[in-house]
Protein backbone atom coordinates (compact mmCIF):
# COMPACT_ATOMS: atom_id res chain seq x y z
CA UNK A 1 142.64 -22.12 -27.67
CA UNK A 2 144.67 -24.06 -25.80
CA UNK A 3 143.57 -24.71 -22.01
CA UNK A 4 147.11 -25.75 -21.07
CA UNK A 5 147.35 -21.64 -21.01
CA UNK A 6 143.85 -21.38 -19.24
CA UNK A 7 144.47 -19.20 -15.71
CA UNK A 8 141.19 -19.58 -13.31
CA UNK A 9 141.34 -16.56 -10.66
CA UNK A 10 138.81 -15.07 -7.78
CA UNK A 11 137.72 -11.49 -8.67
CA UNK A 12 136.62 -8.69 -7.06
CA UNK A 13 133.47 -6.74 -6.40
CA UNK A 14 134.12 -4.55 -9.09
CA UNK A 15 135.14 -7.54 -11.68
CA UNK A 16 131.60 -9.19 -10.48
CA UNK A 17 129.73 -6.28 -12.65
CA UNK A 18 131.67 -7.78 -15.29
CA UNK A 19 129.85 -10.93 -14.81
CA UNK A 20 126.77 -9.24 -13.96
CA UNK A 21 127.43 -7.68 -17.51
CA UNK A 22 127.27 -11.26 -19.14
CA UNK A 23 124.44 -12.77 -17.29
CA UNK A 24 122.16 -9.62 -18.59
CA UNK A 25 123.41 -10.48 -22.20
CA UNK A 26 122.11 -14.15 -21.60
CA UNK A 27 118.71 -12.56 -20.90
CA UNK A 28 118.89 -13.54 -17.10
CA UNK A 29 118.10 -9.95 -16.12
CA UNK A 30 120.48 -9.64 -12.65
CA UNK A 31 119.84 -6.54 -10.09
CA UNK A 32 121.21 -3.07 -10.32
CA UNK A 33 122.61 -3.84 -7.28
CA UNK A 34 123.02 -7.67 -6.86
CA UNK A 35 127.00 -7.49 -6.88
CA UNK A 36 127.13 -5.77 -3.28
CA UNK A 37 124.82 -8.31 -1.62
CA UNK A 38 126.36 -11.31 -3.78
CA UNK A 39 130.22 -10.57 -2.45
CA UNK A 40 129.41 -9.80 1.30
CA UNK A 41 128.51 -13.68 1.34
CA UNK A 42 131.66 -15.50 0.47
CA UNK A 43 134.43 -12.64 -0.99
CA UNK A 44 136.68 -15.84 -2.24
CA UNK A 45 133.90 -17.52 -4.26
CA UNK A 46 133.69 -15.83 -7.47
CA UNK A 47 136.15 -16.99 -10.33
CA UNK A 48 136.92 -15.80 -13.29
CA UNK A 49 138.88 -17.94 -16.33
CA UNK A 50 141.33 -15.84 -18.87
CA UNK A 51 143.46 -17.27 -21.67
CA UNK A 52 146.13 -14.47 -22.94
CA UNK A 53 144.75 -11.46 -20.76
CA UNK A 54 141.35 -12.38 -22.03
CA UNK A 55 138.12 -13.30 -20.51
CA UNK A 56 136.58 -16.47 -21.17
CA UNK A 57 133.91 -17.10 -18.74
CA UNK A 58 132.43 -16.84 -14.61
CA UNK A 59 130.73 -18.75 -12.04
CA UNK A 60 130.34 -18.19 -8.17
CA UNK A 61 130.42 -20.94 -5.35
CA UNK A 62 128.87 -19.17 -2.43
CA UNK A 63 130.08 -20.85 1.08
CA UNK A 64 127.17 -19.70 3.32
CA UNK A 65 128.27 -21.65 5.98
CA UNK A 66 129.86 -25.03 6.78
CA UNK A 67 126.91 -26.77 5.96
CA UNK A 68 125.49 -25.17 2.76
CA UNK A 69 126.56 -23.90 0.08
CA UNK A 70 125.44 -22.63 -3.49
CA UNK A 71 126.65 -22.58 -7.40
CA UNK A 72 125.44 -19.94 -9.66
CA UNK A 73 126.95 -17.69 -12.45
CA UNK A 74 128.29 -20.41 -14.51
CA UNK A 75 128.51 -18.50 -18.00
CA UNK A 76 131.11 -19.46 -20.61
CA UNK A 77 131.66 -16.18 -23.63
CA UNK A 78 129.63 -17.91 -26.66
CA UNK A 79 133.23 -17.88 -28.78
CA UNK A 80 134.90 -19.95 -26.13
CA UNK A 81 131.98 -22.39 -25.56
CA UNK A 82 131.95 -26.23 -26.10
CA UNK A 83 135.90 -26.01 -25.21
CA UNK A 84 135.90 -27.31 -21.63
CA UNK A 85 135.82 -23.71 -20.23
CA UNK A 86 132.77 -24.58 -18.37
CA UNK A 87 133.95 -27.82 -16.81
CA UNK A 88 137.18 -26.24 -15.50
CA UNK A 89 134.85 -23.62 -13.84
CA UNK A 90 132.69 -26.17 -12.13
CA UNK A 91 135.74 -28.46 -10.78
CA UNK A 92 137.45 -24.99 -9.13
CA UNK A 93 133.62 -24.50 -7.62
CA UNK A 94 133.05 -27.28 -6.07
CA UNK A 95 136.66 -27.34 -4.50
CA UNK A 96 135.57 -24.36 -2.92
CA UNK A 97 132.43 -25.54 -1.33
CA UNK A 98 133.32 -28.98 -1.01
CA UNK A 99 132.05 -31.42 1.91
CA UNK A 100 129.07 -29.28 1.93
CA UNK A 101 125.53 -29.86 0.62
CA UNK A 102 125.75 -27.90 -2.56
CA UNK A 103 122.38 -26.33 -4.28
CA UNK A 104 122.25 -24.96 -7.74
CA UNK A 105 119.72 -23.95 -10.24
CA UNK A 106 120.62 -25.68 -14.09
CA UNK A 107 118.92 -25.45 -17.36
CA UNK A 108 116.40 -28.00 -17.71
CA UNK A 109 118.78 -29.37 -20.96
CA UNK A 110 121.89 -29.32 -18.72
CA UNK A 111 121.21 -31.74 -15.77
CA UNK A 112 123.15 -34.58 -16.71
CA UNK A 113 126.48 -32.16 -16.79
CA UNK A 114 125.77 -31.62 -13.06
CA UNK A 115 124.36 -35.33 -12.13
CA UNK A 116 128.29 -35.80 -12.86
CA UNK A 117 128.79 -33.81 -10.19
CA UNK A 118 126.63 -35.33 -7.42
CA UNK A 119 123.37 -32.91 -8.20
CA UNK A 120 120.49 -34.70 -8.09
CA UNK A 121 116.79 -32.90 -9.12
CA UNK A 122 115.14 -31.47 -6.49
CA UNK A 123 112.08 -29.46 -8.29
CA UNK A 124 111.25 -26.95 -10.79
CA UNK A 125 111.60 -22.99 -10.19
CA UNK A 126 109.50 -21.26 -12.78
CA UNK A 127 109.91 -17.54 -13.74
CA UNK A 128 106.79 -16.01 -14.21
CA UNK A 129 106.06 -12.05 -15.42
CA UNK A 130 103.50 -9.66 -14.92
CA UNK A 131 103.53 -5.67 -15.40
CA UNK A 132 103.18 -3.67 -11.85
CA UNK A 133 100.69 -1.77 -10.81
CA UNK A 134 97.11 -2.23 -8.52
CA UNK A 135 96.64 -0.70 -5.22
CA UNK A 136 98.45 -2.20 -2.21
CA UNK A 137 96.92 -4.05 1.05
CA UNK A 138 96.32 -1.65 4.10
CA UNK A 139 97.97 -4.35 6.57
CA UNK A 140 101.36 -4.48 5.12
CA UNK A 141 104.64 -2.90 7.13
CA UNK A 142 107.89 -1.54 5.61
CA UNK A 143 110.25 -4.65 6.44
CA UNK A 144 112.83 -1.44 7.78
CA UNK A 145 110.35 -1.33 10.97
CA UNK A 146 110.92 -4.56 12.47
CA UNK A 147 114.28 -5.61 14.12
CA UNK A 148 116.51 -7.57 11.80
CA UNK A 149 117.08 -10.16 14.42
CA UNK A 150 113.49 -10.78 13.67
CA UNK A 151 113.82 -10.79 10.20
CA UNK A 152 116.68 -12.99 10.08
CA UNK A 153 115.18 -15.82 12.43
CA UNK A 154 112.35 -15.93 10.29
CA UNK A 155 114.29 -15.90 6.94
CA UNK A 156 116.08 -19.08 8.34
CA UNK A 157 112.78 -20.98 9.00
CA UNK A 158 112.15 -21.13 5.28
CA UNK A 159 116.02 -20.71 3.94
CA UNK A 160 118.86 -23.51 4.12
CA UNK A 161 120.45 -21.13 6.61
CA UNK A 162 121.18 -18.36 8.55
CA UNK A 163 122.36 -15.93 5.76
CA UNK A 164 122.82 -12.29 8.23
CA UNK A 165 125.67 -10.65 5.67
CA UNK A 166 123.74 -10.86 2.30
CA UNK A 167 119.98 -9.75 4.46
CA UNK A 168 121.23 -6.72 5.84
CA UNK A 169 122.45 -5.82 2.27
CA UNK A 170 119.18 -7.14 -0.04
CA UNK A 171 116.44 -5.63 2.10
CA UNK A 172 118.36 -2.41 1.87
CA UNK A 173 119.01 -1.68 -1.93
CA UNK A 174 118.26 1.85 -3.24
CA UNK A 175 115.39 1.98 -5.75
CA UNK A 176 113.66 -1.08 -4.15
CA UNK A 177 111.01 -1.88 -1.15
CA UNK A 178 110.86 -4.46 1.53
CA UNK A 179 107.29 -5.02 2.81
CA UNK A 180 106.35 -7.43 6.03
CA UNK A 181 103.33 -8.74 7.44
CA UNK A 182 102.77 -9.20 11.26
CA UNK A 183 100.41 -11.22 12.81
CA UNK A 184 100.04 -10.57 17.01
CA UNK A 185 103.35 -8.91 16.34
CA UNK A 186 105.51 -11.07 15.07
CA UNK A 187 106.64 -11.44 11.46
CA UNK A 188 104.59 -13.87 8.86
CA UNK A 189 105.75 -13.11 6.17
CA UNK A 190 108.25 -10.53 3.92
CA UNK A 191 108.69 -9.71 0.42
CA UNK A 192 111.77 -7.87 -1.50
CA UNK A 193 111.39 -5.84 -4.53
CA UNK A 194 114.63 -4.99 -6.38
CA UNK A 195 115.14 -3.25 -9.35
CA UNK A 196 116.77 -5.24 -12.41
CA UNK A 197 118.26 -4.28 -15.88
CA UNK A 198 114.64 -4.53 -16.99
CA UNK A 199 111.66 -3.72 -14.66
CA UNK A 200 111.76 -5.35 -11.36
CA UNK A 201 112.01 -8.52 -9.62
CA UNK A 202 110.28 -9.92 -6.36
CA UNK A 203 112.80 -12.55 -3.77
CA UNK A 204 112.41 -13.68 -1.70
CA UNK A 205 108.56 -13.79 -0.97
CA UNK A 206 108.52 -15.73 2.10
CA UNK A 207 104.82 -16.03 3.94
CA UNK A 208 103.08 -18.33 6.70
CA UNK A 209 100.20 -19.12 4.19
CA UNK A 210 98.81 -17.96 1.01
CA UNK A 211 97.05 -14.95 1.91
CA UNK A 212 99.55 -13.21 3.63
CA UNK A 213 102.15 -14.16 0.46
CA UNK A 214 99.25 -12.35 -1.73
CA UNK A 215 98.90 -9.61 -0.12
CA UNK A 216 102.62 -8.95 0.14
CA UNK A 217 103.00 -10.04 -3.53
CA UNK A 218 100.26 -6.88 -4.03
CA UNK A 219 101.91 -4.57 -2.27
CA UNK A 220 105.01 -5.32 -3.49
CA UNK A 221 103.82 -4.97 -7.19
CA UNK A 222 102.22 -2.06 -6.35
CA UNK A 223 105.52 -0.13 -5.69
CA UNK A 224 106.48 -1.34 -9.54
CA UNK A 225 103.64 0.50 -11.39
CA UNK A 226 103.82 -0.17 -15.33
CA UNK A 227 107.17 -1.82 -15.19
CA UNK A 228 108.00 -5.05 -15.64
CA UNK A 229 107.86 -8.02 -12.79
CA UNK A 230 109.67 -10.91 -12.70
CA UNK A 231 108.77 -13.97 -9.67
CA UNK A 232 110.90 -17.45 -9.66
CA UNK A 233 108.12 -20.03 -7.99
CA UNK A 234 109.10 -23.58 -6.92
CA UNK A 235 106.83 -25.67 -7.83
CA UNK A 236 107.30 -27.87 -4.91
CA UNK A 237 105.02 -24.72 -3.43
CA UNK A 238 101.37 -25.71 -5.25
CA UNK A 239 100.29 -22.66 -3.34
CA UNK A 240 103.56 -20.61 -5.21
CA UNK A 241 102.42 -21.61 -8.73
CA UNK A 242 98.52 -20.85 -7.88
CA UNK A 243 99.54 -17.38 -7.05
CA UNK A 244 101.14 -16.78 -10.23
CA UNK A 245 98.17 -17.70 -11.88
CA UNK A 246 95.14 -16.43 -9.66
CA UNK A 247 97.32 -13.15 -10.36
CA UNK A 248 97.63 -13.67 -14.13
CA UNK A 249 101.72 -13.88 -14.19
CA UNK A 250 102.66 -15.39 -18.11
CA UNK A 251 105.24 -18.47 -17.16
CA UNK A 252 108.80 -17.95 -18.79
CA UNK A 253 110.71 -20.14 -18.42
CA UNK A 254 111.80 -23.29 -16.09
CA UNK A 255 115.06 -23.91 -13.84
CA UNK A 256 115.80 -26.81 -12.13
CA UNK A 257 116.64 -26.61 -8.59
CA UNK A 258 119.35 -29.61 -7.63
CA UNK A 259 121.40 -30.83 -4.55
CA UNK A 260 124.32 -32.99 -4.06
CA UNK A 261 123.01 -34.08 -0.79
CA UNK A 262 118.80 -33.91 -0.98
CA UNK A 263 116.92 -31.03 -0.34
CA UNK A 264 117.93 -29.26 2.70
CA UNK A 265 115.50 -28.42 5.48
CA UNK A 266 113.53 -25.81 5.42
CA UNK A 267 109.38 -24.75 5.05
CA UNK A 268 109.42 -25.17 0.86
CA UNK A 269 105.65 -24.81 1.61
CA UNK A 270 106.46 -21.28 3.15
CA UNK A 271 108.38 -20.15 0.12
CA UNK A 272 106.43 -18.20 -2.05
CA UNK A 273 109.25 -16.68 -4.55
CA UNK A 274 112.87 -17.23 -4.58
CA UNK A 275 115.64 -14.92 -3.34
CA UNK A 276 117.71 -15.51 -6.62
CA UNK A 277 118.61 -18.25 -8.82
CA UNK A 278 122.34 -17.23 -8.55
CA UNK A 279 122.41 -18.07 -4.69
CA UNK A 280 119.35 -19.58 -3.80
């Protein structure tokens, strides 16, 4: 192959299943419905390389702002791989969110790529699974009933940033639920339940402290009886990982999370379960 011929182009939201396509071959299990939410964010971050009409390889660089922005869907064909595929993807992605601080979520063996890049490790996000089921809190809310505006604030206390295009999307997919918990009427905490190639998974499980994220992770697994659940926990959370294991989740795998600029501001300690590891 020669990369002289390589052509790097954006997609569309219809070319992003494609993607979505390859990430569930790699086992990484994306949503029925992630491309919808994914492309409201940043339409002119995902790229796609071809050589000769065919596809090589993906990644995203979502611009969430001028401030922020995210790297995810880096996946290079297994023929085409150790070729420099991969590289030219990352240098068109970070062109595309340059000057901002950039967050990503590598493969433990793959760090050093992106230290070349400016990432530097941040902590450890750990998938953890469980099978659905068990009987739901009585003081949980559907997360429909309480005023986005409300649900947005909040969302940015604990995310990077405000994030209104790909929220009004995620809380809303078909075949999912969005719980909340209120405390003297206003929102502590929300969960998101979304259905995946296989079973289900729960992002983001945001909460003011443990017992609120436990009863939301409850009801929340609740509404997946006998499938399987998937929850990414930082471990910069000690309360995260001791949820996943007072509830008797099996640990996966590891990712970890990196940032060309430090970790960004935000209540880690609040964060529960992430939204995705494709965009944070």
């Amino acid at each position: 192959m020669n990369l002289d011929d390589l052509v790097i182009r954006r997609v569309s939201q219809a070319e992003l299943d494609i993607a979505l396509d390859w990430a569930a071959a790699e086992g990484w299990n994306p949503g029925l419905r992630d491309a919808e939410s994914f492309y409201a964010v940043d339409p002119d971050g995902f790229f796609l390389a071809a050589c000769a009409g065919e596809a090589l390889g993906c990644i995203c660089a979502t611009a969430y702002d001028e401030a922020f922005g995210y790297v995810g869907l880096l996946i290079v064909r297994p023929p085409f791989r150790e070729k420099g595929v991969g590289l030219r993807l990352l240098n068109v992605a970070m062109r595309h969110v340059q000057g901002r601080n950039v967050g990503l979520d590598a493969a433990i063996a793959m760090q050093d790529i992106y230290r070349r890049y400016g990432f530097e490790f941040a902590y450890r996000n750990i998938r953890h699974q469980c099978v659905g089921g068990g009987k739901a809190p009585t003081d949980l809310t559907e997360l429909a009933s309480v005023p986005f505006d409300e649900i947005l604030r909040y969302d940015a206390t604990v995310f990077p940033t405000a994030r209104a295009k790909f929220l009004s999307r995620w809380i809303a997919q078909p075949g999912g639920a969005a719980l909340a918990f209120m405390r003297r009427r206003q929102l502590a905490g929300y969960g998101v339940l979304r259905a995946c190639r296989e079973g289900y998974k729960i992002g983001p499980l945001f909460a003011d402290d443990p017992e609120i994220a436990d009863a939301l992770f409850q009801g929340l697994r609740a509404r997946a009886a006998g499938a399987p659940l998937f929850l990414d926990t930082p471990e910069a959370n000690p309360e995260a990982i001791e949820l996943a294991k007072r509830r008797g989740l099996t640990r996966l795998f590891d990712a970890a999370r990196m940032f060309t600029r430090g970790t960004p501001p935000g209540r880690i300690e609040h964060c529960y379960g992430v939204t995705t590891l494709e965009l944070g």
